[in-house]
PDB file of N, CA and C in Angstrom:
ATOM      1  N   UNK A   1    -120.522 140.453  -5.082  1.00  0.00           N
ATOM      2  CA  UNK A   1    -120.423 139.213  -5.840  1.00  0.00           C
ATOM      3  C   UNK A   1    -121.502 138.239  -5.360  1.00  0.00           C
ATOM      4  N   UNK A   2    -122.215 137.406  -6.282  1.00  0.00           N
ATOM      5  CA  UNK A   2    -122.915 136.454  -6.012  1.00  0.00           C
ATOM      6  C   UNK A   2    -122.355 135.713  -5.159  1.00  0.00           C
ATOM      7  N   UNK A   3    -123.344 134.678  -4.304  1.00  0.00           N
ATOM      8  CA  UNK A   3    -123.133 133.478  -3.392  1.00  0.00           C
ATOM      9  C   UNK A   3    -122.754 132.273  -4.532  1.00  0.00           C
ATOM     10  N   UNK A   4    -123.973 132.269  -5.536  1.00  0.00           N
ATOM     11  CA  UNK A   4    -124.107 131.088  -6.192  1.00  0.00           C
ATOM     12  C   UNK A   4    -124.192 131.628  -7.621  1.00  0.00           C
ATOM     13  N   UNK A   5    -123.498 130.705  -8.690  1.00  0.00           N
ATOM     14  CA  UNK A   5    -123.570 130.658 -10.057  1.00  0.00           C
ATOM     15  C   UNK A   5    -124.442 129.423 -11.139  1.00  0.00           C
ATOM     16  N   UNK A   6    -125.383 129.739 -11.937  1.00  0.00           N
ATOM     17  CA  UNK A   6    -125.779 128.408 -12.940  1.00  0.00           C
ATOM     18  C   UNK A   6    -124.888 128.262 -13.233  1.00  0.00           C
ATOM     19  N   UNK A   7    -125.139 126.671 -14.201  1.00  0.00           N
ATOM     20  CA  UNK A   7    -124.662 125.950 -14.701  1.00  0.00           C
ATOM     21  C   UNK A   7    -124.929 125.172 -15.395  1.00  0.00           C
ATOM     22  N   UNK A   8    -125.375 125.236 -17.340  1.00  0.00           N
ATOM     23  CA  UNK A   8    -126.061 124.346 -17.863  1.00  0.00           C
ATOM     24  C   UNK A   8    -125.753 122.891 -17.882  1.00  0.00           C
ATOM     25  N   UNK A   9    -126.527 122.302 -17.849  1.00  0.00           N
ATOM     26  CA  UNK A   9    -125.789 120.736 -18.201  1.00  0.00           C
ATOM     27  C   UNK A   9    -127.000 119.807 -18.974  1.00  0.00           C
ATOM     28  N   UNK A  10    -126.082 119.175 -19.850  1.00  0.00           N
ATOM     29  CA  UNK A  10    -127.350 118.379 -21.119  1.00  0.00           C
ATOM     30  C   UNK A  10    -128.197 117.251 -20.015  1.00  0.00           C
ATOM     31  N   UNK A  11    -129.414 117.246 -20.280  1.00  0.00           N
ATOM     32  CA  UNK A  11    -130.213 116.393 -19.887  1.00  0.00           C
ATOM     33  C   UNK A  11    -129.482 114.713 -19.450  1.00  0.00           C
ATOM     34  N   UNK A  12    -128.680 114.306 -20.612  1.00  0.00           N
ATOM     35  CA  UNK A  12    -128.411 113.005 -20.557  1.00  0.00           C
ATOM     36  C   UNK A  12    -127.209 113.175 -19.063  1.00  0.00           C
ATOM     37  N   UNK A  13    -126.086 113.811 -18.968  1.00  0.00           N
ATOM     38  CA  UNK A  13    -125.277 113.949 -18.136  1.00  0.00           C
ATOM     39  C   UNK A  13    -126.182 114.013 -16.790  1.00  0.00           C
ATOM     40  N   UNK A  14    -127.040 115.122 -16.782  1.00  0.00           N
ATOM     41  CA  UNK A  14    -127.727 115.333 -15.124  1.00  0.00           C
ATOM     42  C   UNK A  14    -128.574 113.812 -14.774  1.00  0.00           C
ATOM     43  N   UNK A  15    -129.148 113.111 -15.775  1.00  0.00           N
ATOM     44  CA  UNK A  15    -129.872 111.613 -15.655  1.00  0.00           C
ATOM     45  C   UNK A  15    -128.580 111.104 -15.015  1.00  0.00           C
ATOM     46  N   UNK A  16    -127.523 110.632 -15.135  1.00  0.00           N
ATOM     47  CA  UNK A  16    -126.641 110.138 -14.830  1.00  0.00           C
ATOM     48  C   UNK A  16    -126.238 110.689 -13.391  1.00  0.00           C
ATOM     49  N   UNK A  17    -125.911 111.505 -13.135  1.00  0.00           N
ATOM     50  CA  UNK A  17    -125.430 111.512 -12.119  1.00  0.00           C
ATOM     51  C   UNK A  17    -126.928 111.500 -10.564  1.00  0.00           C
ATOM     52  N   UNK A  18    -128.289 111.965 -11.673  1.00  0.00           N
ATOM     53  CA  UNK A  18    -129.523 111.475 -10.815  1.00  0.00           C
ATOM     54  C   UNK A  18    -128.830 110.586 -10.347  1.00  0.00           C
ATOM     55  N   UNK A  19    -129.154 109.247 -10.912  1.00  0.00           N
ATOM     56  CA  UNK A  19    -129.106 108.004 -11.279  1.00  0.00           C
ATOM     57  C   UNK A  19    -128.026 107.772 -10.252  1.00  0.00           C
ATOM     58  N   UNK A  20    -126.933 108.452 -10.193  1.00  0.00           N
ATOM     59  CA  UNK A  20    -125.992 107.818  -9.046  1.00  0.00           C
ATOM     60  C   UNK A  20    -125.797 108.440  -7.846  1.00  0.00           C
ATOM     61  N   UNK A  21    -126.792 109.560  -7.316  1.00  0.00           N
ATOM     62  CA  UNK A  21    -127.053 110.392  -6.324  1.00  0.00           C
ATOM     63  C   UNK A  21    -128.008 109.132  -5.738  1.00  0.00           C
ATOM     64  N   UNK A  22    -129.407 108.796  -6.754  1.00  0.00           N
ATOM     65  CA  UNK A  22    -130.194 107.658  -6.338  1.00  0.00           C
ATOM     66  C   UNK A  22    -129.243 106.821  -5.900  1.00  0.00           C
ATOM     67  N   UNK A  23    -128.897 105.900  -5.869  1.00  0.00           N
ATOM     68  CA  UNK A  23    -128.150 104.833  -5.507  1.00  0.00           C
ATOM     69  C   UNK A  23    -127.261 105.244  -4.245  1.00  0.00           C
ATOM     70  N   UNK A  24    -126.485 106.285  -4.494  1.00  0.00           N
ATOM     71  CA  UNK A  24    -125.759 106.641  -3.113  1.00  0.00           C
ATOM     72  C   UNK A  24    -126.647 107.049  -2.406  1.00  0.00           C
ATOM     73  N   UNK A  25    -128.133 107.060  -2.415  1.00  0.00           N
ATOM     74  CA  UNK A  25    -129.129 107.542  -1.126  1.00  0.00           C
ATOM     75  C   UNK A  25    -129.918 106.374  -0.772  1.00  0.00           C
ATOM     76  N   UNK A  26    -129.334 105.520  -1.706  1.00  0.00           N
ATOM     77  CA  UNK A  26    -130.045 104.309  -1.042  1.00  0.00           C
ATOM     78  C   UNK A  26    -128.938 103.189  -0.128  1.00  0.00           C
ATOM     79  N   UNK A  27    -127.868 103.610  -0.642  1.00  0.00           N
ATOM     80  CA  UNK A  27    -126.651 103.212   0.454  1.00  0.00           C
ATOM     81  C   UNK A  27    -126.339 103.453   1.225  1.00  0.00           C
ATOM     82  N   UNK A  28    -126.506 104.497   1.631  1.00  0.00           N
ATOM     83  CA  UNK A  28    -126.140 105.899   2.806  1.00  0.00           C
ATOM     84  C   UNK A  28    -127.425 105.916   3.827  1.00  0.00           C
ATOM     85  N   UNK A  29    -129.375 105.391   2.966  1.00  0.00           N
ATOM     86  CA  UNK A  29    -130.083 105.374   4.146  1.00  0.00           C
ATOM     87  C   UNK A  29    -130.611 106.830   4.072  1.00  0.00           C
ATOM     88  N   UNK A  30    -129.738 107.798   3.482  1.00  0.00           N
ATOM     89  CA  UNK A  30    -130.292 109.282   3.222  1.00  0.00           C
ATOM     90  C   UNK A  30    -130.362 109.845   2.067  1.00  0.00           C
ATOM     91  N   UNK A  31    -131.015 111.067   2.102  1.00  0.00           N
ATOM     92  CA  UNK A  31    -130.982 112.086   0.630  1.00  0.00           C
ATOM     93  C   UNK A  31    -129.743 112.063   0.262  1.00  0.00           C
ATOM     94  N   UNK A  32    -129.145 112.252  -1.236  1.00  0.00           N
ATOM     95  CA  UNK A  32    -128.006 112.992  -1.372  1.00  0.00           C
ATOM     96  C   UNK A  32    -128.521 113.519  -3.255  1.00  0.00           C
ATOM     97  N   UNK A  33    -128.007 114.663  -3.127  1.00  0.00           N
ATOM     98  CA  UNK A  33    -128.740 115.442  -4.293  1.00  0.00           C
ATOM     99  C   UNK A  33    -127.857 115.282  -5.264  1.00  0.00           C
ATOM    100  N   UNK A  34    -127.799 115.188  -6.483  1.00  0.00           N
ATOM    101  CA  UNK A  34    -126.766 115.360  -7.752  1.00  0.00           C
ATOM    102  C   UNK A  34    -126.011 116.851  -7.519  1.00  0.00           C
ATOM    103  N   UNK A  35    -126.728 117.433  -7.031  1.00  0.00           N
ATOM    104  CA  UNK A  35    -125.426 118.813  -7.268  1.00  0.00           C
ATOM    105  C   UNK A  35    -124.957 118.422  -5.873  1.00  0.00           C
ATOM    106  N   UNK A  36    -124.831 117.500  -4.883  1.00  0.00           N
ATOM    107  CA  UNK A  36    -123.626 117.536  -4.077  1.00  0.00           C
ATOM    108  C   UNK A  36    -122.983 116.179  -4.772  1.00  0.00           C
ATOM    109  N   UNK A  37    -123.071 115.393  -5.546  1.00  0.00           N
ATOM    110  CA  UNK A  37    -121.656 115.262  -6.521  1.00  0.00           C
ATOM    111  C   UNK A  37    -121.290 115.587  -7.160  1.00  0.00           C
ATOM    112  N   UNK A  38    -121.896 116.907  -7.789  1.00  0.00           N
ATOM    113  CA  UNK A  38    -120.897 118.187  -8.571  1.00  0.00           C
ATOM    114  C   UNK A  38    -120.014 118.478  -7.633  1.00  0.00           C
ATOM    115  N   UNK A  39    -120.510 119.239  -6.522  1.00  0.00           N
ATOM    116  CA  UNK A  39    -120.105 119.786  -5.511  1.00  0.00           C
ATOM    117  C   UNK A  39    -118.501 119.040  -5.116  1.00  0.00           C
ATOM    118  N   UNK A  40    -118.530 117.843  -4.787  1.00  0.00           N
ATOM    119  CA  UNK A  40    -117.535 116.834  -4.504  1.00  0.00           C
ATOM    120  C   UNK A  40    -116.672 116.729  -5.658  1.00  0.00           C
ATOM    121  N   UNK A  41    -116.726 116.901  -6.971  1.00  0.00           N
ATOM    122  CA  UNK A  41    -116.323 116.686  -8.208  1.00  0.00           C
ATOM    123  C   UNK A  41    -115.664 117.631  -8.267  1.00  0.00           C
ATOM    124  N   UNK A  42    -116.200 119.338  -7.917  1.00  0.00           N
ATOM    125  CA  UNK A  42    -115.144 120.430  -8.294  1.00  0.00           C
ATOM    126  C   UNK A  42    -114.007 120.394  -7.203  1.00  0.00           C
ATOM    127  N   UNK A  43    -114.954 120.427  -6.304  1.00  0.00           N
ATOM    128  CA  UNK A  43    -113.909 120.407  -4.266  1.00  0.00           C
ATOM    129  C   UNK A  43    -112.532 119.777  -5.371  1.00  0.00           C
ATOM    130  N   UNK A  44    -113.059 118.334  -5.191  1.00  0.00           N
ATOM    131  CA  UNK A  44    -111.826 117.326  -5.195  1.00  0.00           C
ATOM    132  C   UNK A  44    -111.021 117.171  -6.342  1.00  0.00           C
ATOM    133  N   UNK A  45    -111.677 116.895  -8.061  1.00  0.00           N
ATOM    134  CA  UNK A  45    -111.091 116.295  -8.731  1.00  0.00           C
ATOM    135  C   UNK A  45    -110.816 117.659  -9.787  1.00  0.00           C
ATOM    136  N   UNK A  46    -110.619 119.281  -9.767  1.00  0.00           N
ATOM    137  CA  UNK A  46    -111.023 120.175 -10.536  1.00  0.00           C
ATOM    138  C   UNK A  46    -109.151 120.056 -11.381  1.00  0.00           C
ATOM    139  N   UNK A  47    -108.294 119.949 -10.313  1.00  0.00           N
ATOM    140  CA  UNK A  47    -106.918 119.221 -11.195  1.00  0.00           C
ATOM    141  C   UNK A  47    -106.717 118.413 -12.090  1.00  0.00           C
ATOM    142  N   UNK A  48    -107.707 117.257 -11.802  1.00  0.00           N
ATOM    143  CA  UNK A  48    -107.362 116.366 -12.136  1.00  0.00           C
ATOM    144  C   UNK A  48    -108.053 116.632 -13.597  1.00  0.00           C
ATOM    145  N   UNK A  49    -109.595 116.832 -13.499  1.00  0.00           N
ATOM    146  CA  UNK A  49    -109.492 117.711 -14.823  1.00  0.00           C
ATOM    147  C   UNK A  49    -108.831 118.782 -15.935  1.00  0.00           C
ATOM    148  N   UNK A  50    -108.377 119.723 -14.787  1.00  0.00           N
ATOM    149  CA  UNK A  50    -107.559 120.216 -16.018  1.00  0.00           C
ATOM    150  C   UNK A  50    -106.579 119.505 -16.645  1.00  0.00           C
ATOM    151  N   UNK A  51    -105.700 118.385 -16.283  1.00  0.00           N
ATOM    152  CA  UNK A  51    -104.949 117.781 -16.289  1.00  0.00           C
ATOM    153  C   UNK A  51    -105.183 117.053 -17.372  1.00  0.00           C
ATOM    154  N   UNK A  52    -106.373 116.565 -17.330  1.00  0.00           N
ATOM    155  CA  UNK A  52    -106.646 115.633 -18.674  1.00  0.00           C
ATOM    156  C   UNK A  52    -107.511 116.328 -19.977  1.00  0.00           C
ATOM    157  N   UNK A  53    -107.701 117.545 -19.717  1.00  0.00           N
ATOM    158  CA  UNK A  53    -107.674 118.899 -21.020  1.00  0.00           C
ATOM    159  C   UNK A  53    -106.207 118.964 -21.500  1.00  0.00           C
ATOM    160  N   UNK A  54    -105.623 119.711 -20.599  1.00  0.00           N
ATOM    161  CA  UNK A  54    -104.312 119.243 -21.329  1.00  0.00           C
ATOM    162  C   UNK A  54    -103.879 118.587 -21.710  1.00  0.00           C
ATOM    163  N   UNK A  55    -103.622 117.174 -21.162  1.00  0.00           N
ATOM    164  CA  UNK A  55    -103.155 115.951 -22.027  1.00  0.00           C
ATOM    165  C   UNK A  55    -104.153 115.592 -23.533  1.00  0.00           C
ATOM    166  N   UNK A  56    -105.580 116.212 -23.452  1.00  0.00           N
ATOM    167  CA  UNK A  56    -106.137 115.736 -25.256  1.00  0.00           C
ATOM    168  C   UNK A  56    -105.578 116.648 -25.823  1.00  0.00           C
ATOM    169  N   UNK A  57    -105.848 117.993 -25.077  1.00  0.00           N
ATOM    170  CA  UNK A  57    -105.129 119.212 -26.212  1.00  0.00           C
ATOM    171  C   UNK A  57    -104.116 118.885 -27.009  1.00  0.00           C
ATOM    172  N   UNK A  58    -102.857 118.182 -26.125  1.00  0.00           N
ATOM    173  CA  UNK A  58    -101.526 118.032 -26.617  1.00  0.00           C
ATOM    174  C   UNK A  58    -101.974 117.371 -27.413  1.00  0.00           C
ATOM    175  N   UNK A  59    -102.016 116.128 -27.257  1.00  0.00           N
ATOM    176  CA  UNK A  59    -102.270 115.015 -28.141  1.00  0.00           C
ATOM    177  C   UNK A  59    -102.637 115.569 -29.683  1.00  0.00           C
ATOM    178  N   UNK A  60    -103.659 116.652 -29.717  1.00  0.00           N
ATOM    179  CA  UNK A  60    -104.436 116.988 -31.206  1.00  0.00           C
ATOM    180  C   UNK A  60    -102.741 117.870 -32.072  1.00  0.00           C
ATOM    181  N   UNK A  61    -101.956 117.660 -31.453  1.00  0.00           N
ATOM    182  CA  UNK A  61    -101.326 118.295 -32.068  1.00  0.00           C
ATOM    183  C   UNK A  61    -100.045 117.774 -32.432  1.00  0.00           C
TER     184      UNK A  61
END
């Protein structure tokens, strides 16, 4: 099995989270790359997403 998997993501989404990798590396004093707030995003919040798939799903129905 692979170590690592892609992952497309639309231009406008990856600007954004640039955009707030920039800023948290200018707070922090260090680098911090956009895929380590993916990284932090799946770790931590991957419930909390499914969670709110389910709740629109329901809803459409």
């Amino acid at each position: 099995m692979r170590a690592t998997s892609t992952y497309n993501i639309k231009t406008e989404k990856k600007l954004k989270l640039e955009k707030a990798a920039i800023e948290l590396s200018v707070k922090l004093g260090k680098p911090i790359k956009w895929t380590e707030i993916m990284e932090v995003m799946i770790d931590n919040f991957q419930k909390d997403a499914c969670d709110m798939i389910l709740m629109r799903e329901s809803e459409k129905k």
